[in-house]
C-alpha atoms as a PDB file:
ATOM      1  CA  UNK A   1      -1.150  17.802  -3.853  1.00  0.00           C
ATOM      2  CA  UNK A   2      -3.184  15.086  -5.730  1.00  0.00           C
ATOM      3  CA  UNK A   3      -2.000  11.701  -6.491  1.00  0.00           C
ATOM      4  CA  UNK A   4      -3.106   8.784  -9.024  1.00  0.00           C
ATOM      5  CA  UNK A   5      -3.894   5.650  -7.539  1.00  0.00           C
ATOM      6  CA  UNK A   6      -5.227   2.542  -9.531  1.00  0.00           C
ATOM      7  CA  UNK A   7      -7.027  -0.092  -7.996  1.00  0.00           C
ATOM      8  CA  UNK A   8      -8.282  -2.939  -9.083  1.00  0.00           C
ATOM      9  CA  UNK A   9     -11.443  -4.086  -6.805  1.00  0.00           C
ATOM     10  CA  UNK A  10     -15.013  -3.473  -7.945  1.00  0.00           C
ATOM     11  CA  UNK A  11     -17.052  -4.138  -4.390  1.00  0.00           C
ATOM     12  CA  UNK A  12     -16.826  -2.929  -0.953  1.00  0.00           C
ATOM     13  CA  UNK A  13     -14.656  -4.587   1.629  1.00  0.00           C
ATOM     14  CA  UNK A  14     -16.485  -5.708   4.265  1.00  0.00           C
ATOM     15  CA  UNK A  15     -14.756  -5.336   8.042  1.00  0.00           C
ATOM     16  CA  UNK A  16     -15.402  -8.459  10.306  1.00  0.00           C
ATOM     17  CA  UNK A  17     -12.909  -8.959  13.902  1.00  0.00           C
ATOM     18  CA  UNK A  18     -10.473 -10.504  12.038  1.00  0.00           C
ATOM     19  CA  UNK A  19      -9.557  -7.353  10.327  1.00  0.00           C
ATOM     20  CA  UNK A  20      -8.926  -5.591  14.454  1.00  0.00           C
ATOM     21  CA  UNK A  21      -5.694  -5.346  15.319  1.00  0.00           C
ATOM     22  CA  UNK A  22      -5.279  -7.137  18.532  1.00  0.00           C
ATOM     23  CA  UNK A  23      -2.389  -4.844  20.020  1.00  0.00           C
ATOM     24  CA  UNK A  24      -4.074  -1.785  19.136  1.00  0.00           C
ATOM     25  CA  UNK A  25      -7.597  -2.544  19.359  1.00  0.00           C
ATOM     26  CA  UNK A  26      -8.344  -0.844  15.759  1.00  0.00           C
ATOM     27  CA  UNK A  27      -8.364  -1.122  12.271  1.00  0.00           C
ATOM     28  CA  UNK A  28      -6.330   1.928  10.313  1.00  0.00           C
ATOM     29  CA  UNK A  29      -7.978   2.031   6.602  1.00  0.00           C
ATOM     30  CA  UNK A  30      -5.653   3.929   4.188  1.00  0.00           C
ATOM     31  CA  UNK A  31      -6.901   7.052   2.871  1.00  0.00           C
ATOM     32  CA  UNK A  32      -3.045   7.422   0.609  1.00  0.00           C
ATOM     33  CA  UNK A  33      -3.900   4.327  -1.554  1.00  0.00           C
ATOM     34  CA  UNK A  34      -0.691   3.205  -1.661  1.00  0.00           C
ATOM     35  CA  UNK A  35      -0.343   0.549   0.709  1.00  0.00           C
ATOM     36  CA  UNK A  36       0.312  -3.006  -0.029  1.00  0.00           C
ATOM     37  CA  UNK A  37      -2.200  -4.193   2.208  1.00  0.00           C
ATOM     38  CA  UNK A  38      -4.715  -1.975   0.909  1.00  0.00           C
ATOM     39  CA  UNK A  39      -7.542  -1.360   2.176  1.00  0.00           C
ATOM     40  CA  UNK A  40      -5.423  -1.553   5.029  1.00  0.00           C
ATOM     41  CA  UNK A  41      -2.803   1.243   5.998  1.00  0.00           C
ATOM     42  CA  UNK A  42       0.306  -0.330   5.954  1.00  0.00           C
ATOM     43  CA  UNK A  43       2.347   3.033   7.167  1.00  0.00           C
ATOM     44  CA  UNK A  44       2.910   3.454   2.878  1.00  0.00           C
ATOM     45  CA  UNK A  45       1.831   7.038   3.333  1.00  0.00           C
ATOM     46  CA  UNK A  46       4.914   7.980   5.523  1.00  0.00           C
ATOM     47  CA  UNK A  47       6.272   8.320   1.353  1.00  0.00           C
ATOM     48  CA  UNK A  48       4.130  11.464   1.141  1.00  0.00           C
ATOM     49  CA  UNK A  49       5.017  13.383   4.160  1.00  0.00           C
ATOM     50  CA  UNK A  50       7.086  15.765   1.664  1.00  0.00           C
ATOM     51  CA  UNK A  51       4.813  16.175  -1.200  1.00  0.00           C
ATOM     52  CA  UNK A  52       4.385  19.660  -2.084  1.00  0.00           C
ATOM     53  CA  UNK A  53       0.398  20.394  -2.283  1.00  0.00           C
ATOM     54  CA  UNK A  54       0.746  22.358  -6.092  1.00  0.00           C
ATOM     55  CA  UNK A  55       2.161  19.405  -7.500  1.00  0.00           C
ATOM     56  CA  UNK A  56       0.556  16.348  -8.669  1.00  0.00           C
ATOM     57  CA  UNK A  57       2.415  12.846  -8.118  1.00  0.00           C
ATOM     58  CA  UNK A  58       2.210   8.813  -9.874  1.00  0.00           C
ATOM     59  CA  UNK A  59       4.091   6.446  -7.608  1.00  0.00           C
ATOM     60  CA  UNK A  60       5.013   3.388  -9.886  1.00  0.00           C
ATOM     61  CA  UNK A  61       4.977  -0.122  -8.036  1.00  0.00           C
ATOM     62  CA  UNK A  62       8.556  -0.205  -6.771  1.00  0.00           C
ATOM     63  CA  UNK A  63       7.311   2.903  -4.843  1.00  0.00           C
ATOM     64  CA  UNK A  64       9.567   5.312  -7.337  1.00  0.00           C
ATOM     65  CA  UNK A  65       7.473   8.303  -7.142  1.00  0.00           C
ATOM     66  CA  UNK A  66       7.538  10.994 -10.209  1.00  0.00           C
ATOM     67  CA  UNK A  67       6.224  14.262 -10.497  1.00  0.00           C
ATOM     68  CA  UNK A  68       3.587  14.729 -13.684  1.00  0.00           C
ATOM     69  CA  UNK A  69       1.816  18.150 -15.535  1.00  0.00           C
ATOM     70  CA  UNK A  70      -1.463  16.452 -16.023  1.00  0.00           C
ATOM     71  CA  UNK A  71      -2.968  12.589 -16.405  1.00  0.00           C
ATOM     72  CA  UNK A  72      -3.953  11.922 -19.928  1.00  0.00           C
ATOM     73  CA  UNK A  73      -6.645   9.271 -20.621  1.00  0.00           C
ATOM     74  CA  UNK A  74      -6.801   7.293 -23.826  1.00  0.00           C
ATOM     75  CA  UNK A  75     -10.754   7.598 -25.247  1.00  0.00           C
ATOM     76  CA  UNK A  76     -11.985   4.225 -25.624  1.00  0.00           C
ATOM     77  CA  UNK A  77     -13.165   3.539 -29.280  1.00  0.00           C
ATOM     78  CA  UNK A  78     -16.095   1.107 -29.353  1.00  0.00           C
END
């Protein structure tokens, strides 16, 4: 399975001990990159447990996930 993911940030996110979770005494970074609280797993990836790995998947921002062939790019023209 492969998924598209956009993100936004263009620099590293640097941990400090704010970012340790005091109950569990770790910090969970989401490898999914769909959670809200990204870089930070939120649980979002619970969504994929029944992705099928020969298909390819776009999950819109209400979560609504959809099932594509292929990802087409437009060519920038400058």
């Amino acid at each position: 399975m492969s998924r598209l993911v956009e993100l936004e940030a263009n620099g590293p996110r640097k941990l400090d001990a704010d970012d340790l979770d005091e109950q569990k005494g770790d910090v969970a970074i989401c490898q999914c990159g769909l959670a809200e609280t990204f870089p930070f797993c939120d649980g979002s990836h619970r969504k994929t447990r029944d992705e099928a790995p020969d298909k390819r998947y776009v999950y819109d921002e209400d979560g609504t996930r959809a099932v594509v062939d292929r990802v087409v790019r437009d060519n920038d023209s400058e």
